[in-house]
C-alpha atoms as a PDB file:
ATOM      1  CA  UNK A   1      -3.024  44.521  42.825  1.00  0.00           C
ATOM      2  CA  UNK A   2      -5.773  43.977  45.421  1.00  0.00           C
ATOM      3  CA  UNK A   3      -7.723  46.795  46.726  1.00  0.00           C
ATOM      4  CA  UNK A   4      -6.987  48.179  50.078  1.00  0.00           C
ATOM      5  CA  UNK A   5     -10.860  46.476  51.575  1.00  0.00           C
ATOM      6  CA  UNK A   6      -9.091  43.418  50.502  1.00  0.00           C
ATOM      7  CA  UNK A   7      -6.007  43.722  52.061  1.00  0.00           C
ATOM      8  CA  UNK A   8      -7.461  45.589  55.395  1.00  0.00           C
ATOM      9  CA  UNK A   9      -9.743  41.682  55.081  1.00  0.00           C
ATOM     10  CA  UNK A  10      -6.079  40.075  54.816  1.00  0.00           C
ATOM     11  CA  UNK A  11      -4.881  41.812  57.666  1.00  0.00           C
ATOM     12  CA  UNK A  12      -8.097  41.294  59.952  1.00  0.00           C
ATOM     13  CA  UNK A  13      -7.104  37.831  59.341  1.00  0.00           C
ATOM     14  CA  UNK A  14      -3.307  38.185  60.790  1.00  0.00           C
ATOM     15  CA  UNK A  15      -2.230  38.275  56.506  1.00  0.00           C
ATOM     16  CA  UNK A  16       1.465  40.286  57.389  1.00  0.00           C
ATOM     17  CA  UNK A  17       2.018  40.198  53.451  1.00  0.00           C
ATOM     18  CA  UNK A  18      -1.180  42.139  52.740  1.00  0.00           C
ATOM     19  CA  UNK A  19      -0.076  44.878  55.380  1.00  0.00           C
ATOM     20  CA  UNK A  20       3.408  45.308  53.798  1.00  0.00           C
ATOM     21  CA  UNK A  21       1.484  45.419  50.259  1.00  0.00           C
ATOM     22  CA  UNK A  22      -0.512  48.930  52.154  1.00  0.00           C
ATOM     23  CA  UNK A  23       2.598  49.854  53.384  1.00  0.00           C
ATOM     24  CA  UNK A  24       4.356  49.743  49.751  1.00  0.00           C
ATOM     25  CA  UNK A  25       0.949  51.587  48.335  1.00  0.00           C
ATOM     26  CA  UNK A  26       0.247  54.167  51.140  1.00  0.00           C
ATOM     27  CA  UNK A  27       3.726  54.803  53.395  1.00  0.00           C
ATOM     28  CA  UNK A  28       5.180  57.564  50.864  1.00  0.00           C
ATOM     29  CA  UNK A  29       2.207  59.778  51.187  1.00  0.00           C
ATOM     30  CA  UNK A  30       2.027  59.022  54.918  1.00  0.00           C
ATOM     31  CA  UNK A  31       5.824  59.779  55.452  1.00  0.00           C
ATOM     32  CA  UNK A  32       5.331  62.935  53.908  1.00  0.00           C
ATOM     33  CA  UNK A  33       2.344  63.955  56.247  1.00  0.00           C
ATOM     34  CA  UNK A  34       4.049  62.937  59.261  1.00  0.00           C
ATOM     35  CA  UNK A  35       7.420  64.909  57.753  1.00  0.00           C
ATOM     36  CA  UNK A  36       6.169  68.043  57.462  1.00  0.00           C
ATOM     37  CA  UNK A  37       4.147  68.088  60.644  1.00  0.00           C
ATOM     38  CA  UNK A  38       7.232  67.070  62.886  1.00  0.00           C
ATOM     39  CA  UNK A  39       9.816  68.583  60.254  1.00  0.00           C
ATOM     40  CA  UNK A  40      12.752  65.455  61.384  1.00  0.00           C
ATOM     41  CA  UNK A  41      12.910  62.573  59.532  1.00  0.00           C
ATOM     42  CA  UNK A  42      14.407  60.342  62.103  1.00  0.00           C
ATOM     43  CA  UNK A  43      11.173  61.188  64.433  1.00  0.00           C
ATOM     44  CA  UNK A  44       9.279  60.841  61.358  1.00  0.00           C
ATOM     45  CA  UNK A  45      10.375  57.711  60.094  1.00  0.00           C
ATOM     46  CA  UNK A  46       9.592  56.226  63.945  1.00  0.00           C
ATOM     47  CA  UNK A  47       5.786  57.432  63.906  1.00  0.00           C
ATOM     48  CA  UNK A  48       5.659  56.071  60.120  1.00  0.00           C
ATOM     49  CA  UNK A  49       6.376  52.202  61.853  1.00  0.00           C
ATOM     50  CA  UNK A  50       3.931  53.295  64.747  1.00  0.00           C
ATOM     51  CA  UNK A  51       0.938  54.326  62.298  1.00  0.00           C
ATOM     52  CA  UNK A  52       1.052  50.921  60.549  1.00  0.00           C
ATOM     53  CA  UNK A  53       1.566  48.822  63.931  1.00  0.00           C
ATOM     54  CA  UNK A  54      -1.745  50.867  64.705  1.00  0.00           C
ATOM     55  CA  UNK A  55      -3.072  49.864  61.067  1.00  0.00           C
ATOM     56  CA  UNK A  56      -2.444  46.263  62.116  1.00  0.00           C
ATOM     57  CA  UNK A  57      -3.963  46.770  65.449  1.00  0.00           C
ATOM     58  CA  UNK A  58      -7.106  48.411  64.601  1.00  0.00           C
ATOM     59  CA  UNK A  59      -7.873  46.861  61.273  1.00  0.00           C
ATOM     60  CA  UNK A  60     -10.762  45.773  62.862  1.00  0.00           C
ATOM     61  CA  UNK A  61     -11.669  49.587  63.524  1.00  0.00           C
ATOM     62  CA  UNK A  62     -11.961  50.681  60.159  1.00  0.00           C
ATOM     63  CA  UNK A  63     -15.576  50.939  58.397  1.00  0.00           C
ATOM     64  CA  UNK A  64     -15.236  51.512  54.284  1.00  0.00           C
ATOM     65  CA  UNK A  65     -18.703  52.638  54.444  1.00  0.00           C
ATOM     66  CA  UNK A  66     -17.569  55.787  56.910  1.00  0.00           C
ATOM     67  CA  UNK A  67     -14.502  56.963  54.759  1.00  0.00           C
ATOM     68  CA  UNK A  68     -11.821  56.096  51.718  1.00  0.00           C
ATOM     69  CA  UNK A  69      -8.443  54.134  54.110  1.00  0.00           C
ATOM     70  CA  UNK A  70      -6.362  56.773  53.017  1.00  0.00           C
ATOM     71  CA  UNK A  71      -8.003  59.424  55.517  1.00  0.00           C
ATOM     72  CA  UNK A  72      -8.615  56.621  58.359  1.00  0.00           C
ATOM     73  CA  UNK A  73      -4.809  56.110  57.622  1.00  0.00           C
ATOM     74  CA  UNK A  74      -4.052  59.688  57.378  1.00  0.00           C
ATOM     75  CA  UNK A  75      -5.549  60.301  60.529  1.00  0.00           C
ATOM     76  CA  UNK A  76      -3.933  57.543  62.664  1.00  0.00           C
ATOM     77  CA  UNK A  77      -0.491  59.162  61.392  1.00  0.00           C
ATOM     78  CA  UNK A  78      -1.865  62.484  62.039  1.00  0.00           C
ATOM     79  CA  UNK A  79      -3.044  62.014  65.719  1.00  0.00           C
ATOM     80  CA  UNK A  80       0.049  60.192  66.463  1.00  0.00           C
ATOM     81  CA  UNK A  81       2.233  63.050  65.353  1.00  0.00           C
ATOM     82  CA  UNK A  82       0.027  65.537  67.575  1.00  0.00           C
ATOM     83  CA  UNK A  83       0.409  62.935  70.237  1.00  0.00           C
ATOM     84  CA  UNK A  84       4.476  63.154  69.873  1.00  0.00           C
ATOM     85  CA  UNK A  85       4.430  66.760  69.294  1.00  0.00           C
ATOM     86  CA  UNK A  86       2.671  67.392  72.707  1.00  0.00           C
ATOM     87  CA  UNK A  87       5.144  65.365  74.626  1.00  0.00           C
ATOM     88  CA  UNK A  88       7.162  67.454  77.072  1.00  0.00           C
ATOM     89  CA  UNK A  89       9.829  64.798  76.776  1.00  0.00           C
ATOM     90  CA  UNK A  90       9.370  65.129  73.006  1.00  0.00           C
ATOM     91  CA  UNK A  91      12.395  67.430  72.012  1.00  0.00           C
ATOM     92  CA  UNK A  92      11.862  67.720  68.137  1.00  0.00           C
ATOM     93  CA  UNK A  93      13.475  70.766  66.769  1.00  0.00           C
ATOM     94  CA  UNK A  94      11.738  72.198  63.592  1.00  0.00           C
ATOM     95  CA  UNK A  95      14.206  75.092  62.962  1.00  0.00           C
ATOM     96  CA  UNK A  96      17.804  75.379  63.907  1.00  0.00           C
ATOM     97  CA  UNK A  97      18.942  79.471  63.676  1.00  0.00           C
ATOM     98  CA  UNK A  98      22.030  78.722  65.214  1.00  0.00           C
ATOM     99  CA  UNK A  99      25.308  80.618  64.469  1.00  0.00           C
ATOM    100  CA  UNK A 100      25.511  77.681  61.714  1.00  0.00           C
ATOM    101  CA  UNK A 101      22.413  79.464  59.864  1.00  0.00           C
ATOM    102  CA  UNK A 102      22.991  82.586  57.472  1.00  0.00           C
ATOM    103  CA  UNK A 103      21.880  85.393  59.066  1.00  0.00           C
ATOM    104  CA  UNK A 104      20.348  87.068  56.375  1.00  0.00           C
ATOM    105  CA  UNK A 105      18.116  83.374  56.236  1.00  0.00           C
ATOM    106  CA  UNK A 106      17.311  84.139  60.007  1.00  0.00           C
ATOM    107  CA  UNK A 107      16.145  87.541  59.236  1.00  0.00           C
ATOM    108  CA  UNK A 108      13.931  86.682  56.789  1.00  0.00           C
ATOM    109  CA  UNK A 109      12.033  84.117  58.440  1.00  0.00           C
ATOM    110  CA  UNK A 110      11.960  86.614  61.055  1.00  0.00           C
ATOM    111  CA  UNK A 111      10.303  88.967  59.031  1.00  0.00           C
ATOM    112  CA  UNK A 112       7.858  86.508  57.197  1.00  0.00           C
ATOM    113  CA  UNK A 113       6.836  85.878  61.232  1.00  0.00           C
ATOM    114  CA  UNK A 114       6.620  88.905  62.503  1.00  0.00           C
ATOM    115  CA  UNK A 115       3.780  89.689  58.676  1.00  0.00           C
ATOM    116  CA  UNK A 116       1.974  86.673  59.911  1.00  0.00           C
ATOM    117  CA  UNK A 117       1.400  87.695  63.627  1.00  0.00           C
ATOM    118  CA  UNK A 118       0.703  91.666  62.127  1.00  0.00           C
ATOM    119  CA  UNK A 119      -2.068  89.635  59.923  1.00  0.00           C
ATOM    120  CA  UNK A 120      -2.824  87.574  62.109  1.00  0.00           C
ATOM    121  CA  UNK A 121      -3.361  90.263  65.135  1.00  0.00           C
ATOM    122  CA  UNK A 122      -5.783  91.955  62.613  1.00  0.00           C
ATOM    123  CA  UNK A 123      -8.385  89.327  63.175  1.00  0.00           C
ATOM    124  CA  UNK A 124     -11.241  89.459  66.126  1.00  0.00           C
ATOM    125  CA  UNK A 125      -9.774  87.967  69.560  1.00  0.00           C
ATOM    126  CA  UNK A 126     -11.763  84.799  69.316  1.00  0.00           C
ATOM    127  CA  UNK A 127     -10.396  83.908  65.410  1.00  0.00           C
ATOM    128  CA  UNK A 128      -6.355  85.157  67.067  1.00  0.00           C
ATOM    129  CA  UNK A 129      -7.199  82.208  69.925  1.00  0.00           C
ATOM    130  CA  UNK A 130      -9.128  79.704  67.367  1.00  0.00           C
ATOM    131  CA  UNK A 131      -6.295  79.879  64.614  1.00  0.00           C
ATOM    132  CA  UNK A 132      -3.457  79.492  67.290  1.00  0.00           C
ATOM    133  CA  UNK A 133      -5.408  76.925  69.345  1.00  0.00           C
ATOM    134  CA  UNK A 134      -5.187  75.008  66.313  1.00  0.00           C
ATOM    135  CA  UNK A 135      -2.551  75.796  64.074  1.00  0.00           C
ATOM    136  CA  UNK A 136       0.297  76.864  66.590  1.00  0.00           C
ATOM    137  CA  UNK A 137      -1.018  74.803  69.625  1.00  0.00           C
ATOM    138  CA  UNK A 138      -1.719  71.889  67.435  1.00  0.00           C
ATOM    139  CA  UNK A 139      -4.978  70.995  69.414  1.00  0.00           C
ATOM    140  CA  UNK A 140      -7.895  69.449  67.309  1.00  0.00           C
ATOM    141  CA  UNK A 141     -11.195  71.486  66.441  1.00  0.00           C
ATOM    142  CA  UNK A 142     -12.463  68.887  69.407  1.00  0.00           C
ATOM    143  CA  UNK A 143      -9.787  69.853  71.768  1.00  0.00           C
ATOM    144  CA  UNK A 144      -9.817  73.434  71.116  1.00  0.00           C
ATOM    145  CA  UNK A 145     -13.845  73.851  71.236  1.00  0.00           C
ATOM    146  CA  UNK A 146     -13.523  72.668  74.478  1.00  0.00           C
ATOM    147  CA  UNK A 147     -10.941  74.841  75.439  1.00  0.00           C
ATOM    148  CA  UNK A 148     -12.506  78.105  73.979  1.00  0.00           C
ATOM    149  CA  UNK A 149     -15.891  76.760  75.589  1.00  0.00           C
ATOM    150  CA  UNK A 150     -17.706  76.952  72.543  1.00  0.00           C
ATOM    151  CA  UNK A 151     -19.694  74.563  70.337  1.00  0.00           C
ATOM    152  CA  UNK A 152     -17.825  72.716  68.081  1.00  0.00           C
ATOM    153  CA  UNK A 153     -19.758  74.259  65.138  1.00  0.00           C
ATOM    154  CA  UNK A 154     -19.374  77.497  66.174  1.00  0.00           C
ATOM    155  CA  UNK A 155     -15.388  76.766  66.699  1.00  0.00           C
ATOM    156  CA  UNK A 156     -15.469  75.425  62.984  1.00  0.00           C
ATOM    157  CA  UNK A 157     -17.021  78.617  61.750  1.00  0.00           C
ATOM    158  CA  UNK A 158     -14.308  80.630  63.846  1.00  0.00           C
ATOM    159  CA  UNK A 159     -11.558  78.692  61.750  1.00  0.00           C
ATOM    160  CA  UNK A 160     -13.193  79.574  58.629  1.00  0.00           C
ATOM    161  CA  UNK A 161     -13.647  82.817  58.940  1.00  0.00           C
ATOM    162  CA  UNK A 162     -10.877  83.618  60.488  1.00  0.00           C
ATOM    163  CA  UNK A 163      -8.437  81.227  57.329  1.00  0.00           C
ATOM    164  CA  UNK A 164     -11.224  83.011  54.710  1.00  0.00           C
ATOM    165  CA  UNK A 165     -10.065  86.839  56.271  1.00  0.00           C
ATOM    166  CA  UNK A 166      -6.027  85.619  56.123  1.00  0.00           C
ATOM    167  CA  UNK A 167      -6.354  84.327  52.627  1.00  0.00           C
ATOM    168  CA  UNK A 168      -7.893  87.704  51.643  1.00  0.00           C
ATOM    169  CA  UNK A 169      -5.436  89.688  53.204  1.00  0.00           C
ATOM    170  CA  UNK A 170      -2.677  87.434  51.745  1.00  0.00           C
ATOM    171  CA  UNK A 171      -4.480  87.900  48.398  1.00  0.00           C
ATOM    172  CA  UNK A 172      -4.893  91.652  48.918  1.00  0.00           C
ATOM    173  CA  UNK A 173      -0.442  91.844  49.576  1.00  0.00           C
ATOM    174  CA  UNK A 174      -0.317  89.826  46.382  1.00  0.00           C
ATOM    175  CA  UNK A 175      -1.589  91.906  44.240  1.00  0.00           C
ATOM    176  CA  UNK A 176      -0.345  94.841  45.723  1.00  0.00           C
ATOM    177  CA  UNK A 177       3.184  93.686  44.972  1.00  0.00           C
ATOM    178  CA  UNK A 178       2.410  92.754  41.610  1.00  0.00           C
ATOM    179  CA  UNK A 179       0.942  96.851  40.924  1.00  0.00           C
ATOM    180  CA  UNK A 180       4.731  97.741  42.835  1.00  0.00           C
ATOM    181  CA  UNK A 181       6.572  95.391  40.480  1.00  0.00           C
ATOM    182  CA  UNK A 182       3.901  96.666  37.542  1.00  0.00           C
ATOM    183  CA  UNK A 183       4.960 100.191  38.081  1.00  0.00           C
ATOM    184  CA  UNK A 184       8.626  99.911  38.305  1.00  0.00           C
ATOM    185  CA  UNK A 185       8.523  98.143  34.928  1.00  0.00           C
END
């Protein structure tokens, strides 16, 4: 099997066979990326075409001495997703809690929400607007530094803090519930 540098070569030169040989190596992980992101596979099957129509397109783009194809890949798939997910005429449900739905499911993932926010509303203001700038908003660190009128950096050190702080507090529930469960034993 040829390495991907050779193929990406293959398919500088207009080679079709050597991008359906990267599409047979690299579309599974990609549809999976692109899946959980948009959470419908119909939608996600689409942008799976459109990120290798964009691999064929800018072959020419990609630099092996900047970065490994999978995250130049990755990252075609990934901005395209965004791209769909901020279109207004975009309608993609992610979660249907429709009379169809158990109720006892809805009230859970209520629940699980309503923990995350109460964590979540524990952090400073500016780590709140970073982490839903980014992770609710789906902006990109570049997007959302701008937005927050910040330097980048500084916006970077806002998202780790502010993940560093959740995963502690997440941590800190864990083991809680493990001295409950410990106890009752």
């Amino acid at each position: 099997m040829p390495n991907q540098h050779h193929l990406l070569n293959q398919i500088k030169n207009g080679d079709a066979h050597a991008l359906s040989e990267l599409y047979d190596n690299y579309s599974g992980a990609l549809y999976g990326v692109i899946l959980r992101m948009c959470k419908n596979e119909a939608v996600a099957q689409d942008l799976l075409q459109e990120t290798f129509v964009k691999i064929w397109q800018k072959a020419n783009s990609f630099d092996p001495e900047k970065g490994k194809f999978y995250t130049w890949a990755y990252r075609i798939a990934r901005n395209l997703t965004l791209n769909e997910l901020r279109n207004a005429s975009s309608l993609i449900q992610t979660e249907d809690l429709s009379v169809y739905k158990e109720k006892a499911e809805a009230e859970e993932l209520s629940i699980d929400k309503l923990k995350l926010n109460g964590t979540i509303q524990k952090l400073e203001s500016h780590h709140q607007k970073a982490i839903d700038l980014v992770y609710f908003q789906g902006l990109t660190h570049r997007e959302a530094h701008e937005e927050m009128n910040v330097p980048l950096g500084t916006f970077k050190s806002y998202i780790q803090q502010a993940l560093k702080k959740l995963r502690e507090s997440y941590q800190l529930a864990l083991f809680l519930g493990w001295l409950l469960i410990e106890q009752m034993l």
